[in-house]
N, C-alpha and C. Protein backbone atom coordinates (compact mmCIF):
# COMPACT_ATOMS: atom_id res chain seq x y z
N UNK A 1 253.98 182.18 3.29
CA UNK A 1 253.36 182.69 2.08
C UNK A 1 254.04 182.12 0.84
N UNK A 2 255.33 181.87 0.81
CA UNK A 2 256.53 181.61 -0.37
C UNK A 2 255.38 179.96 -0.99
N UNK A 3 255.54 179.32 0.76
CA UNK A 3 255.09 178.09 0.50
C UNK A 3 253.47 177.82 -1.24
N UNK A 4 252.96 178.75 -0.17
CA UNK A 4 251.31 179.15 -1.01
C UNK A 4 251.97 179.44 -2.84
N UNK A 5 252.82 180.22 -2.62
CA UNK A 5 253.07 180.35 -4.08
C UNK A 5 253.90 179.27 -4.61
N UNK A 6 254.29 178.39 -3.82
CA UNK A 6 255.00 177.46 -4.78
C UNK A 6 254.69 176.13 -5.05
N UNK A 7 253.44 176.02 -3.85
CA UNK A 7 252.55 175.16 -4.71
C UNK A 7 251.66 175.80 -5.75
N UNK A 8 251.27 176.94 -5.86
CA UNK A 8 250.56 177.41 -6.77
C UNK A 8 251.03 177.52 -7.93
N UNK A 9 252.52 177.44 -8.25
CA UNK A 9 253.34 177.91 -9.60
C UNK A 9 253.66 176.43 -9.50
N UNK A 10 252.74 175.50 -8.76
CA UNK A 10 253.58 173.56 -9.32
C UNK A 10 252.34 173.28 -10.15
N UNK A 11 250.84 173.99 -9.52
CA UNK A 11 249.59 173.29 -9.58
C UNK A 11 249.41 174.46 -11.63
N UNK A 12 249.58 175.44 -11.11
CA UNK A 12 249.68 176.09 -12.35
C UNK A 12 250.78 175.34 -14.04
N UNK A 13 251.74 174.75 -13.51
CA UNK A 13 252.57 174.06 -14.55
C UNK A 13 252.07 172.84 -15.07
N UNK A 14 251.53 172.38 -13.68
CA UNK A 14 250.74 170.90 -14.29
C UNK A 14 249.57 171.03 -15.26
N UNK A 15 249.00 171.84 -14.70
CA UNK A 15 247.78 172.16 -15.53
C UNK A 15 248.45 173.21 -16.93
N UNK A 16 248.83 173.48 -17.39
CA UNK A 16 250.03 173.94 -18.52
C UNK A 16 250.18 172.69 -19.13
N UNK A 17 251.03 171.66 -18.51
CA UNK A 17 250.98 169.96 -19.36
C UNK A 17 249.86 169.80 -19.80
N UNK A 18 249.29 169.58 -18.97
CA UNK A 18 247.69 169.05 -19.28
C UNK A 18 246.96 169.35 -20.38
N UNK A 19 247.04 171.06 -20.49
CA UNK A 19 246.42 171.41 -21.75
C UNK A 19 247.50 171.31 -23.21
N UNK A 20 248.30 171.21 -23.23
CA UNK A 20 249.63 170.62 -24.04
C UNK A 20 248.93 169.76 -24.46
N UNK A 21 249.40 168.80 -23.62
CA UNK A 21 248.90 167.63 -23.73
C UNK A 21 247.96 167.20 -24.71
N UNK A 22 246.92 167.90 -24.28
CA UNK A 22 245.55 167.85 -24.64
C UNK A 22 245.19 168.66 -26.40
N UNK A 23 246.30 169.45 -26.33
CA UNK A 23 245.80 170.29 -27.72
C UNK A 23 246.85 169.04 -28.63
N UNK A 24 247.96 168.59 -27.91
CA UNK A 24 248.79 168.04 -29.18
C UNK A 24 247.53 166.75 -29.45
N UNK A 25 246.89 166.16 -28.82
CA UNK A 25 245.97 164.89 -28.78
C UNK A 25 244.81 165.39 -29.92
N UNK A 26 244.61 166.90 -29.83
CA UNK A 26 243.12 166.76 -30.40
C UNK A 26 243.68 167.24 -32.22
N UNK A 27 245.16 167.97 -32.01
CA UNK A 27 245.46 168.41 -33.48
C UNK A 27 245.95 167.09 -34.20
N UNK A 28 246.18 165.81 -33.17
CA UNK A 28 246.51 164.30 -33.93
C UNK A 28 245.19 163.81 -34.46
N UNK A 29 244.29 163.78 -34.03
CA UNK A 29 242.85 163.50 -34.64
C UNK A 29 242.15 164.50 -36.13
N UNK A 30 242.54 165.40 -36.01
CA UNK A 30 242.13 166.24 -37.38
C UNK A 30 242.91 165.49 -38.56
N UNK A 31 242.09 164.82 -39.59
CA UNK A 31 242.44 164.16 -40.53
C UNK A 31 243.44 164.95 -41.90
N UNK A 32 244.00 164.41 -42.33
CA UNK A 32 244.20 165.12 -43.62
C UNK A 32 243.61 164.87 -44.56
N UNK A 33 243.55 165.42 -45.78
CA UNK A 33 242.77 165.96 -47.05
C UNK A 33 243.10 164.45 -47.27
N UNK A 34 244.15 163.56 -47.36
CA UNK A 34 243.86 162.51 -47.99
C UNK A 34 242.83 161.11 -47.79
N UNK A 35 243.08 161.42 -46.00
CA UNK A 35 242.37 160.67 -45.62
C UNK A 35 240.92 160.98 -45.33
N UNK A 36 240.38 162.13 -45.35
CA UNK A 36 238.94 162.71 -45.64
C UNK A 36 238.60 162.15 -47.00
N UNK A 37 239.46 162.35 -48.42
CA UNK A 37 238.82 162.21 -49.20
C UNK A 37 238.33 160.32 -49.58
N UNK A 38 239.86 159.55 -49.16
CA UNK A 38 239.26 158.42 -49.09
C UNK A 38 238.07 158.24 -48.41
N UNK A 39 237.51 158.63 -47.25
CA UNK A 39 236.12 158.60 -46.54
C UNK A 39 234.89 158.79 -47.37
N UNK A 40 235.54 159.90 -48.11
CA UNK A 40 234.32 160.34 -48.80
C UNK A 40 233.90 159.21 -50.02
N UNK A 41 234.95 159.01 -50.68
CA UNK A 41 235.03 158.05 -51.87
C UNK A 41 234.82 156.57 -51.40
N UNK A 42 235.17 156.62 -50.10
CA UNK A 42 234.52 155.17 -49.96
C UNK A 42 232.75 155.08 -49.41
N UNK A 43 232.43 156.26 -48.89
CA UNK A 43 230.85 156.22 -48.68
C UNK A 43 230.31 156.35 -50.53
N UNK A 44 231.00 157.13 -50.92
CA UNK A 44 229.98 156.83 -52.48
C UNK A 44 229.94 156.11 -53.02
N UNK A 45 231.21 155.03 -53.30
CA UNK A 45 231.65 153.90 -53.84
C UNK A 45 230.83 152.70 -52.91
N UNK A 46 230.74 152.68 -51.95
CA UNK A 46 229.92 151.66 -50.60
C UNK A 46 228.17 151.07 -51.32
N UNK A 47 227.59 152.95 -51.34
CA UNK A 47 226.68 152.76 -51.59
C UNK A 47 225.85 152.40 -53.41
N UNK A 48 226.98 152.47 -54.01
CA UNK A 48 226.65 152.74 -55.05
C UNK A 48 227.13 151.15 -55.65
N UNK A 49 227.69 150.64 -54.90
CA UNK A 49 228.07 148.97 -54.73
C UNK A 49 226.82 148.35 -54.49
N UNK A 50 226.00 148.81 -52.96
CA UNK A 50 224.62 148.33 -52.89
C UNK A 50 224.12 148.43 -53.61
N UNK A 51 223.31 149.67 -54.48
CA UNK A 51 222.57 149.44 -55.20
C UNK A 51 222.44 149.07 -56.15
N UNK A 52 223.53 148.85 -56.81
CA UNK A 52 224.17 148.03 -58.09
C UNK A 52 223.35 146.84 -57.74
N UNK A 53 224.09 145.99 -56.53
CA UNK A 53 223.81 144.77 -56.38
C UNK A 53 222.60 144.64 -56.42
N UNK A 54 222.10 144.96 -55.63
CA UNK A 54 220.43 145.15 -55.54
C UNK A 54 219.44 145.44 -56.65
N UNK A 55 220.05 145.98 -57.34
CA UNK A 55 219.16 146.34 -58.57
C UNK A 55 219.67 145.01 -59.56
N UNK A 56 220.88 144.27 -59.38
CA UNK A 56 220.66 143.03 -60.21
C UNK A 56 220.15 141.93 -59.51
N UNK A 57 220.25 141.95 -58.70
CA UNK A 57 219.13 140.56 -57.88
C UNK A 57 217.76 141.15 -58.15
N UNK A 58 217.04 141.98 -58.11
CA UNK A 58 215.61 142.59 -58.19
C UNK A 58 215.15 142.01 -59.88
N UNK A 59 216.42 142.39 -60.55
CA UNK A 59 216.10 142.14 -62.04
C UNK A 59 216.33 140.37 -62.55
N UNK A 60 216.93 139.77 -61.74
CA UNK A 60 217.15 138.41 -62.15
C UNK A 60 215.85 137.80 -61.36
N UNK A 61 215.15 138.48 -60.21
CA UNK A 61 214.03 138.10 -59.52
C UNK A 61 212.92 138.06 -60.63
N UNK A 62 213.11 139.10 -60.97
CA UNK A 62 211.49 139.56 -61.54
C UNK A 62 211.57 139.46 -63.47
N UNK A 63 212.95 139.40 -63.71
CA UNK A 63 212.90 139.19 -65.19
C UNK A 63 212.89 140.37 -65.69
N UNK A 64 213.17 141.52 -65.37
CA UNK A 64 213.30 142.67 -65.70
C UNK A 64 214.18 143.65 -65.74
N UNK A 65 215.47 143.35 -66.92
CA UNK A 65 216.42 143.24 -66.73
C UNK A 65 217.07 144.54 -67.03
N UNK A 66 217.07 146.07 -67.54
CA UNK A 66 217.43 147.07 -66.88
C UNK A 66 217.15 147.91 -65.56
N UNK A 67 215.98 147.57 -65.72
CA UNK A 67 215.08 148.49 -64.97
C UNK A 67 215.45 148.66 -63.45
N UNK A 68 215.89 147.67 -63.10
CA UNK A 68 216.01 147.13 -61.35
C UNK A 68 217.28 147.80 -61.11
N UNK A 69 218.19 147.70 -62.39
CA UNK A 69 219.59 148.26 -62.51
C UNK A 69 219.70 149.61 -62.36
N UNK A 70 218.96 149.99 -62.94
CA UNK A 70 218.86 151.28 -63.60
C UNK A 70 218.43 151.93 -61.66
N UNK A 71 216.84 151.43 -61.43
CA UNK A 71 216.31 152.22 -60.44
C UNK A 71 217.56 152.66 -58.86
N UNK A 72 217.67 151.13 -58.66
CA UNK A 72 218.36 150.83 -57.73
C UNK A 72 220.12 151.61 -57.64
N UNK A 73 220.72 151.91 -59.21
CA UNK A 73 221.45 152.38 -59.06
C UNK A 73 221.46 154.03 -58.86
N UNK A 74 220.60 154.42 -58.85
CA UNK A 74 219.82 156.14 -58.49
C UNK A 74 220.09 156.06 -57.38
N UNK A 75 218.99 155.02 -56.80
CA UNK A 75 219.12 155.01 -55.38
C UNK A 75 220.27 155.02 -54.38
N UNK A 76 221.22 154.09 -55.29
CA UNK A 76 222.63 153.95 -54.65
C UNK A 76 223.26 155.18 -54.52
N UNK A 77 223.39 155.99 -55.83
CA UNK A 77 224.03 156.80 -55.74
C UNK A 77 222.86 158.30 -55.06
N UNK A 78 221.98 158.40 -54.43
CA UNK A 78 221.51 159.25 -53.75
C UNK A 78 221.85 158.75 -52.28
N UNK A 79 221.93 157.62 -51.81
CA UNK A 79 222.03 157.38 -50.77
C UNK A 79 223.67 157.63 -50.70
N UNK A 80 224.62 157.47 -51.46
CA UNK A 80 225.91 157.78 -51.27
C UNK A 80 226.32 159.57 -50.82
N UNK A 81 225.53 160.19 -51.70
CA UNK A 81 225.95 161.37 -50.85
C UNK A 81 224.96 162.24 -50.11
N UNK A 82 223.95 161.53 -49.66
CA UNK A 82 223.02 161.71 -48.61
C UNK A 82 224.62 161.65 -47.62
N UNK A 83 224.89 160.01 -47.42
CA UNK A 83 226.04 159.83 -46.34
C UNK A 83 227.17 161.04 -46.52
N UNK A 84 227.74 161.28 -48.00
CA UNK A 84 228.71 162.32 -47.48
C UNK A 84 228.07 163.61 -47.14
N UNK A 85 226.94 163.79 -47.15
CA UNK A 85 226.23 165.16 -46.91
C UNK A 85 226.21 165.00 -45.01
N UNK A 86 225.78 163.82 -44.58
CA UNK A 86 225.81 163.39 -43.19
C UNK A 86 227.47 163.94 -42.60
N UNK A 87 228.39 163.18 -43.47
CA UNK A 87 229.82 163.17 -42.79
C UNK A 87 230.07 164.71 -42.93
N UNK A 88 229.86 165.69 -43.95
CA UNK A 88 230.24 166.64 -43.54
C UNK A 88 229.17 168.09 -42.55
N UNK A 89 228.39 167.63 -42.54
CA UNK A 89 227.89 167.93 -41.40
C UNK A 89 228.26 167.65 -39.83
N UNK A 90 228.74 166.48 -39.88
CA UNK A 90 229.42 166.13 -38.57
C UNK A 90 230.78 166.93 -38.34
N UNK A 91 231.55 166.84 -39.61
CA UNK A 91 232.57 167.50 -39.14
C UNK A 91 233.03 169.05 -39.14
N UNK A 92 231.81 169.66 -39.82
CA UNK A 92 230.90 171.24 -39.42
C UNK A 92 230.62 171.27 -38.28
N UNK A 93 230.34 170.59 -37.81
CA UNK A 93 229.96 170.69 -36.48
C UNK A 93 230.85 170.55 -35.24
N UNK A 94 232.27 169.49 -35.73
CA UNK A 94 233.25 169.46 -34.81
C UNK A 94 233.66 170.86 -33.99
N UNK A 95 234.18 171.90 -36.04
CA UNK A 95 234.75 172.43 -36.07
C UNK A 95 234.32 173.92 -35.11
């Protein structure tokens, strides 16, 4: 019987590591505030780069030279925190 329990108090310790293990792994992945916020600042800054660009090629295309700027940079910046609206939804959802 001793035997039964002392593999059971080996199989019980391992599995003890394991989840150790496992919690120190998943609390290394939770970001900090600094590096969330760069994420964030680089999806708004990303998109708001595109549409910049885009709205001056549209306007050197067509000869219409706020307008393309102007539209395209809306766009940029709606599509920028569309994405951070995406990222924090994802990580609502981790949690």
């Amino acid at each position: 019987m001793s035997y039964k329990n002392k593999n059971l108090e080996e199989l019980n310790k391992k599995i003890g590591n394991l989840e150790n293990k496992n919690n120190e792994v998943m609390s290394n992945k939770k970001e900090t505030g600094a590096g969330f916020g760069f994420k964030i600042s680089t999806e708004i800054i990303a998109a708001l780069v595109v549409g910049v660009g885009i709205g001056l090629i549209v306007d050197n295309y067509f000869n219409t030279k706020p307008i393309g700027l102007i539209i395209f940079f809306i766009f940029g910046a709606l599509a920028g925190f569309l994405n951070v609206y995406r990222v924090m939804r994802r990580i609502e959802k981790q949690r």
